[in-house]
Protein backbone atom coordinates (compact mmCIF):
# COMPACT_ATOMS: atom_id res chain seq x y z
CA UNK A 1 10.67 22.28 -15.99
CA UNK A 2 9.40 18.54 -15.25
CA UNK A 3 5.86 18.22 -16.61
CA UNK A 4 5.24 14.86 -16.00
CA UNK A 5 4.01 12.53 -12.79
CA UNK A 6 2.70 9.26 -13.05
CA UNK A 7 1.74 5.64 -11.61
CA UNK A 8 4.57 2.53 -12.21
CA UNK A 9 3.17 -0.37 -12.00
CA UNK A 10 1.14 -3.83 -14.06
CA UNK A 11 -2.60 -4.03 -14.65
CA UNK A 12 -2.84 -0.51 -12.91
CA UNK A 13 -6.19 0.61 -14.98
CA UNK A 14 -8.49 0.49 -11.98
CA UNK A 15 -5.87 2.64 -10.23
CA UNK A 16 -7.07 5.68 -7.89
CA UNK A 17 -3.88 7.59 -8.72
CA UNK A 18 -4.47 9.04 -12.00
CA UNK A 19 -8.40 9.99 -11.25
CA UNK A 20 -7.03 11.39 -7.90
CA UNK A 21 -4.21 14.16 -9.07
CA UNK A 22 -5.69 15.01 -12.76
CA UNK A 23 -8.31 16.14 -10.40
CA UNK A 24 -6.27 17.89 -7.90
CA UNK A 25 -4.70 19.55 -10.66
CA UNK A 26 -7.70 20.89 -11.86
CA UNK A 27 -9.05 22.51 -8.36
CA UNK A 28 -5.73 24.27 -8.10
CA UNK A 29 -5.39 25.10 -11.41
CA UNK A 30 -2.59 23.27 -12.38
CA UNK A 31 -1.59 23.36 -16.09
CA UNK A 32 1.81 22.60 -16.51
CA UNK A 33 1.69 18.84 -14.92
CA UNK A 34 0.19 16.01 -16.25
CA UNK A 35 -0.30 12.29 -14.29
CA UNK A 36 0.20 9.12 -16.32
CA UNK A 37 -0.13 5.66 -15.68
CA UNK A 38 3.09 3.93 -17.35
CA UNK A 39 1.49 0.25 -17.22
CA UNK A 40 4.94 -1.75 -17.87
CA UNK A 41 4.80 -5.20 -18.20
CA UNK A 42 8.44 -6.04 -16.74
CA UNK A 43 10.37 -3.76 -14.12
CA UNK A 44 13.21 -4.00 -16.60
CA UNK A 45 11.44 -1.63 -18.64
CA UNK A 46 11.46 1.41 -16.01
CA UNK A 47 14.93 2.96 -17.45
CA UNK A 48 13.61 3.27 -20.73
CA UNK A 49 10.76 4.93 -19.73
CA UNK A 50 13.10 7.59 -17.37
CA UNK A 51 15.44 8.24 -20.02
CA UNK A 52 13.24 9.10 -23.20
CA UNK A 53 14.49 11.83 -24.13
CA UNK A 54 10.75 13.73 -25.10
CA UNK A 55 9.72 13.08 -21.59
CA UNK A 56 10.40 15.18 -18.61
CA UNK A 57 9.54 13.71 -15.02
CA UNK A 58 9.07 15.00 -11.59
CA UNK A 59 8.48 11.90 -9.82
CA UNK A 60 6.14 8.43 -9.98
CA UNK A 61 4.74 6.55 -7.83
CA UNK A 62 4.93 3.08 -7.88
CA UNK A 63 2.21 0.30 -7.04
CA UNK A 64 2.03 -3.81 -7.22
CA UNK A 65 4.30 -5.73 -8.31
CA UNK A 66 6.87 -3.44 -7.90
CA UNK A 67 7.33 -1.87 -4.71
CA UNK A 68 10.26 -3.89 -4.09
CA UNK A 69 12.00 -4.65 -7.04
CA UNK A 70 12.28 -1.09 -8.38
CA UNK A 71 14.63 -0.12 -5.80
CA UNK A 72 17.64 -1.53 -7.74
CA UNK A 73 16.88 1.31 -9.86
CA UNK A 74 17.14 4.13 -7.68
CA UNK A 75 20.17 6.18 -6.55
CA UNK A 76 19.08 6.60 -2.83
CA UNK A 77 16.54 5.43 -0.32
CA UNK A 78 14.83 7.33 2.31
CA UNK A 79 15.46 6.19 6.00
CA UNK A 80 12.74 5.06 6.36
CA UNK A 81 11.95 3.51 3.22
CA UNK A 82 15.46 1.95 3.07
CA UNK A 83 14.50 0.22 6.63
CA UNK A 84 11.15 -0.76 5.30
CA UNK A 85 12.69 -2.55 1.77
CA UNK A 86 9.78 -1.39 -0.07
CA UNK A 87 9.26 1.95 -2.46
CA UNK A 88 5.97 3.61 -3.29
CA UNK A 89 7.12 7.06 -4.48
CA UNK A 90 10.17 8.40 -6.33
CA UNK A 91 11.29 11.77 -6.78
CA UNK A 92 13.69 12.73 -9.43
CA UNK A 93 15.46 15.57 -8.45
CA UNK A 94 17.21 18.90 -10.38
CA UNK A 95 20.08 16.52 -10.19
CA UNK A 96 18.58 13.33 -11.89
CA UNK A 97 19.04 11.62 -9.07
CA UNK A 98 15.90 8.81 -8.61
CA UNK A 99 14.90 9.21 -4.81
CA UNK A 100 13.00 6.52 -3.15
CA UNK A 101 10.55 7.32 -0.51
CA UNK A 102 7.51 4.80 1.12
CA UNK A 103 4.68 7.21 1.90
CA UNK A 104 2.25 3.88 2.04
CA UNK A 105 4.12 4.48 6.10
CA UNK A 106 2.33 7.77 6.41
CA UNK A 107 -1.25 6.79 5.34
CA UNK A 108 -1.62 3.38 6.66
CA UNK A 109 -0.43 4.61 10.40
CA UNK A 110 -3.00 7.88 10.50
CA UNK A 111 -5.76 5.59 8.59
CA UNK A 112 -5.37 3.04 10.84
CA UNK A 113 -5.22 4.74 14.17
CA UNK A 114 -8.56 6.44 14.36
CA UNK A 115 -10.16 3.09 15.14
CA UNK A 116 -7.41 1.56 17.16
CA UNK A 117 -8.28 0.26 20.59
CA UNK A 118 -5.95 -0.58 24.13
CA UNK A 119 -6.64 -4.29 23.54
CA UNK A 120 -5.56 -4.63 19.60
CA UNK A 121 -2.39 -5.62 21.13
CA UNK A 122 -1.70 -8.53 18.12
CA UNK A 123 -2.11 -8.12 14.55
CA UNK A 124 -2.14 -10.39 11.21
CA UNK A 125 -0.68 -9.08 8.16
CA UNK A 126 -2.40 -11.06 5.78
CA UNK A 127 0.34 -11.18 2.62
CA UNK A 128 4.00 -10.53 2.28
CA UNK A 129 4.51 -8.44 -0.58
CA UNK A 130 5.57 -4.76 -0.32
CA UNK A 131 2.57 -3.20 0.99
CA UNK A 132 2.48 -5.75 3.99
CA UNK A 133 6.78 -4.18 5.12
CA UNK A 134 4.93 -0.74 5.40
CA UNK A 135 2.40 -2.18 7.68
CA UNK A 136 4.44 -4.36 9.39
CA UNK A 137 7.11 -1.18 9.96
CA UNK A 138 3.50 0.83 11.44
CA UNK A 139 2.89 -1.50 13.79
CA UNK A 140 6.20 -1.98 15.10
CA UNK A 141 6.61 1.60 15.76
CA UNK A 142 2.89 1.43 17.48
CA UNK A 143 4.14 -1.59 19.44
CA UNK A 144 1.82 -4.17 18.37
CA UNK A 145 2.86 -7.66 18.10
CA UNK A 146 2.23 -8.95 14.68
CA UNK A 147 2.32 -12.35 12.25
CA UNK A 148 2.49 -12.50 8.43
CA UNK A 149 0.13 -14.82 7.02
CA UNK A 150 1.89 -16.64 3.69
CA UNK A 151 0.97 -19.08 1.26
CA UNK A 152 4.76 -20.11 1.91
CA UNK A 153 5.83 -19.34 5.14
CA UNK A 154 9.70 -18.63 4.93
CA UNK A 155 10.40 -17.30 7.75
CA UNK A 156 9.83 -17.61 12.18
CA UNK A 157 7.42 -14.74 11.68
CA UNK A 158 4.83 -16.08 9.07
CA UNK A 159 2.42 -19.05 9.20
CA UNK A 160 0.26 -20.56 6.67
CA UNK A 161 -3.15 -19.95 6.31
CA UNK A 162 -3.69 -23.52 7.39
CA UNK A 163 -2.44 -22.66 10.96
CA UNK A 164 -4.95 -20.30 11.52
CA UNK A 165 -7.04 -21.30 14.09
CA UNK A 166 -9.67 -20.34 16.79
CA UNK A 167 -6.66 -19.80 19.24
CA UNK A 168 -4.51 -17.41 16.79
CA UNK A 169 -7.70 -15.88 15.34
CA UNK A 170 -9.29 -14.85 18.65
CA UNK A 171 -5.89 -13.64 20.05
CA UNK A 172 -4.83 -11.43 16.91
CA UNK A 173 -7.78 -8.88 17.28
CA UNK A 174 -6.17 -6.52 14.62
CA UNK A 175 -6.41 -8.37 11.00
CA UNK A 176 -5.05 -6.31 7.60
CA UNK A 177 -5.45 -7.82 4.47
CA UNK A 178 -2.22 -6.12 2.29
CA UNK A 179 -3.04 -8.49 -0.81
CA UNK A 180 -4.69 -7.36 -3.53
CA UNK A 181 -7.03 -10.54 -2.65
CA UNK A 182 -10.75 -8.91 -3.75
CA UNK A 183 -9.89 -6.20 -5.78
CA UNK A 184 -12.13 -5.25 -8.53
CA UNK A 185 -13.42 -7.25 -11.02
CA UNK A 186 -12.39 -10.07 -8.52
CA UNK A 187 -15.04 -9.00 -5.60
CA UNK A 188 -16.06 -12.43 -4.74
CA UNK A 189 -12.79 -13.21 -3.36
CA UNK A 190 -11.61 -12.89 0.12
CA UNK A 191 -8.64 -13.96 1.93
CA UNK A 192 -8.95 -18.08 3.49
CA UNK A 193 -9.14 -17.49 7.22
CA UNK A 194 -11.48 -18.44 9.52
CA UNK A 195 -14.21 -16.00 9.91
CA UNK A 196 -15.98 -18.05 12.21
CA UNK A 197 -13.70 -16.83 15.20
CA UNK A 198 -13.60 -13.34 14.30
CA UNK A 199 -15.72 -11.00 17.20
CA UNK A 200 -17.13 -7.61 17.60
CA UNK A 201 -13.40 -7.23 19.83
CA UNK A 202 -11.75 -7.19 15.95
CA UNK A 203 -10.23 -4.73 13.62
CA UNK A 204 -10.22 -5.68 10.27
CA UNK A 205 -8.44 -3.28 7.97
CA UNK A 206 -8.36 -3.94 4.14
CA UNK A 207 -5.40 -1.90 2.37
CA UNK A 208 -7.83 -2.56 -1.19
CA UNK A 209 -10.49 0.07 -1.77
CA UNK A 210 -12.16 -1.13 -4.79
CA UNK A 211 -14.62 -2.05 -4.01
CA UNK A 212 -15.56 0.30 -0.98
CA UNK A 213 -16.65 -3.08 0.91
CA UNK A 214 -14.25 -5.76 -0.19
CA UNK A 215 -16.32 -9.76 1.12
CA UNK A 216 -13.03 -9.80 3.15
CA UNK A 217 -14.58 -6.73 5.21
CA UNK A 218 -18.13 -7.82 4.46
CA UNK A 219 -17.41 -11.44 6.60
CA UNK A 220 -16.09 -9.25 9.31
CA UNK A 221 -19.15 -6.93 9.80
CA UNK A 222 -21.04 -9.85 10.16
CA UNK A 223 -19.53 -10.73 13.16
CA UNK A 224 -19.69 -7.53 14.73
CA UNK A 225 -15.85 -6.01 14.03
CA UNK A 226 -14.70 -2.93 13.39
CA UNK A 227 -13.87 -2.40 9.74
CA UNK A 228 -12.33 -0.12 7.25
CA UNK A 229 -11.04 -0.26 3.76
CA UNK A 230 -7.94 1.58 1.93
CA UNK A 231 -9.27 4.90 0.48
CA UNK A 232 -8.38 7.27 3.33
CA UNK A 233 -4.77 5.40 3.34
CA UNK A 234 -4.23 6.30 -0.82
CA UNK A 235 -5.66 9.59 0.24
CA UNK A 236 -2.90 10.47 2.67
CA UNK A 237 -0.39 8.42 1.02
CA UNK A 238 -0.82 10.54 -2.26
CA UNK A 239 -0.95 14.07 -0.34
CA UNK A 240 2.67 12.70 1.58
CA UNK A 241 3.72 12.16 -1.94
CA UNK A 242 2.81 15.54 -3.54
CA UNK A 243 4.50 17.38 -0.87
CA UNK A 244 7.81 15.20 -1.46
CA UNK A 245 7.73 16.43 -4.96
CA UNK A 246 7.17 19.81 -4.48
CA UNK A 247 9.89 20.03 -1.70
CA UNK A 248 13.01 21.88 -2.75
C-alpha cells in the first residue's frame, strides 16, 4: 500500500499543504498516510525521489517553480491539464504510471466566482508562470477577456507593467495577482501597477494567502474594490486533489 503524499516544490516551508492534510488525516483518523514536503532544489531531482526504493507514494502535489517543468516527467496529462500546460497534482497509479492533473482549475474558478459581477467583463493576470495558465484557462471558459501582465512581454497577449495605464486599468475591472509577489516574509511587496485608477467597480483577487491581506489587496481596499486572497482556492484545490488520489 502507498503511504506517502507530499508537496514538490523550492523554498516550500511556508507551504499550507503539509499543515492542511497532516490535519485532515488526523480528524478522519488516518494512520497509514503521511504528507511530506520534498523541498528539491532542481526539477532534475524528482526521479530520484519517485524511485527510492524505501519510499512508497500515492501522489504529490506540486507548487512554484515547477508546475510546468515537471510535466516532462510524467506518463500522461489530464485533458484539461494537458490544455492548460501546467501540473499541480500527480497521481501515481497501481500501475506506476505518474498522472498529471491541474486542480489549481477547480479552486480558482469556485473561489473566484462568489464575488464575480455582470460588468468584470476584462481581467489582468498579473504574472505568467504556471499558476497564471490555470487562471487564464478559468476565465476563458467564464468568457472574460483577459491580458497577462509580464516583466517581458513575449507574446500579442501580454504587456509590460509600464503600459499600464488609467485607460487599461479602469477598463480591466477584474485584476489577479498569480505571482508569488508579497508572500511571506516579503509582505511589503506588491505588484507595480497603478493603484491610483483602481475603483470600488474592481475585483482584485490575490492567488497568495500568506499573509491573509497581501499590500497588493491592502492598496485595493483602499480604493473601495472588492478583494479576496488565495486560501479558499488551496482549500478546494487540495480537496479536488484528495479525491483524485483516492479514485480507483
Amino acid at each position: 500500500m502507498r503511504t506517502k503524499l507530499g508537496l514538490i516544490g523550492k523554498n516550500i516551508s511556508y507551504s499550507f499543504s503539509k499543515g492542511y492534510f497532516s490535519e485532515k488525516f488526523k480528524n478522519l483518523d488516518i494512520k497509514d498516510l503521511t504528507y511530506r514536503n520534498f523541498d528539491i532544489p532542481a526539477i532534475e531531482e524528482f526521479p530520484f525521489l519517485i524511485y527510492h526504493k524505501e519510499e512508497q507514494f500515492k501522489g504529490f502535489n506540486v507548487t512554484i517553480p515547477y508546475k510546468q517543468s515537471i510535466i516532462r516527467y510524467l506518463d500522461r496529462l489530464d485533458p484539461d491539464a494537458e490544455k492548460i500546460g501546467a501540473v499541480n497534482t500527480i497521481k501515481l497509479t497501481d500501475d506506476n504510471e505518474l498522472v498529471g492533473y491541474n486542480t489549481d482549475v477547480y479552486g480558482f474558478e469556485y473561489a473566484l466566482k462568489p464575488l464575480l459581477k455582470e460588468h468584470h467583463k476584462k481581467a489582468l493576470i498579473i504574472g505568467t508562470g504556471g499558476a497564471s495558465k490555470a487562471v487564464a484557462f478559468v476565465l476563458g471558459k467564464l468568457n472574460i477577456e483577459f491580458l497577462y501582465v509580464s516583466r517581458n512581454p513575449s507574446t500579442k497577449n501580454e504587456i509590460s507593467y509600464k503600459d499600464l495605464n488609467k485607460e487599461i486599468i479602469e477598463s480591466h475591472q477584474l485584476i489577479i495577482n498569480s505571482s508569488p509577489v508579497g508572500t511571506h516574509p516579503n509582505v511589503d511587496d506588491c505588484p507595480n501597477i497603478p493603484y491610483d485608477y483602481i475603483t470600488d467597480q474592481h475585483y482584485l483577487f490575490d492567488l497568495v494567502y500568506n499573509p491573509e491581506e497581501t499590500k497588493f489587496l491592502s492598496n485595493g481596499k483602499k480604493k473601495g474594490a472588492l478583494i479576496k486572497n488565495g486560501a479558499k482556492m488551496l482549500e478546494l484545490q487540495a480537496e479536488r486533489s484528495w479525491e483524485i488520489w483516492n479514485n480507483d
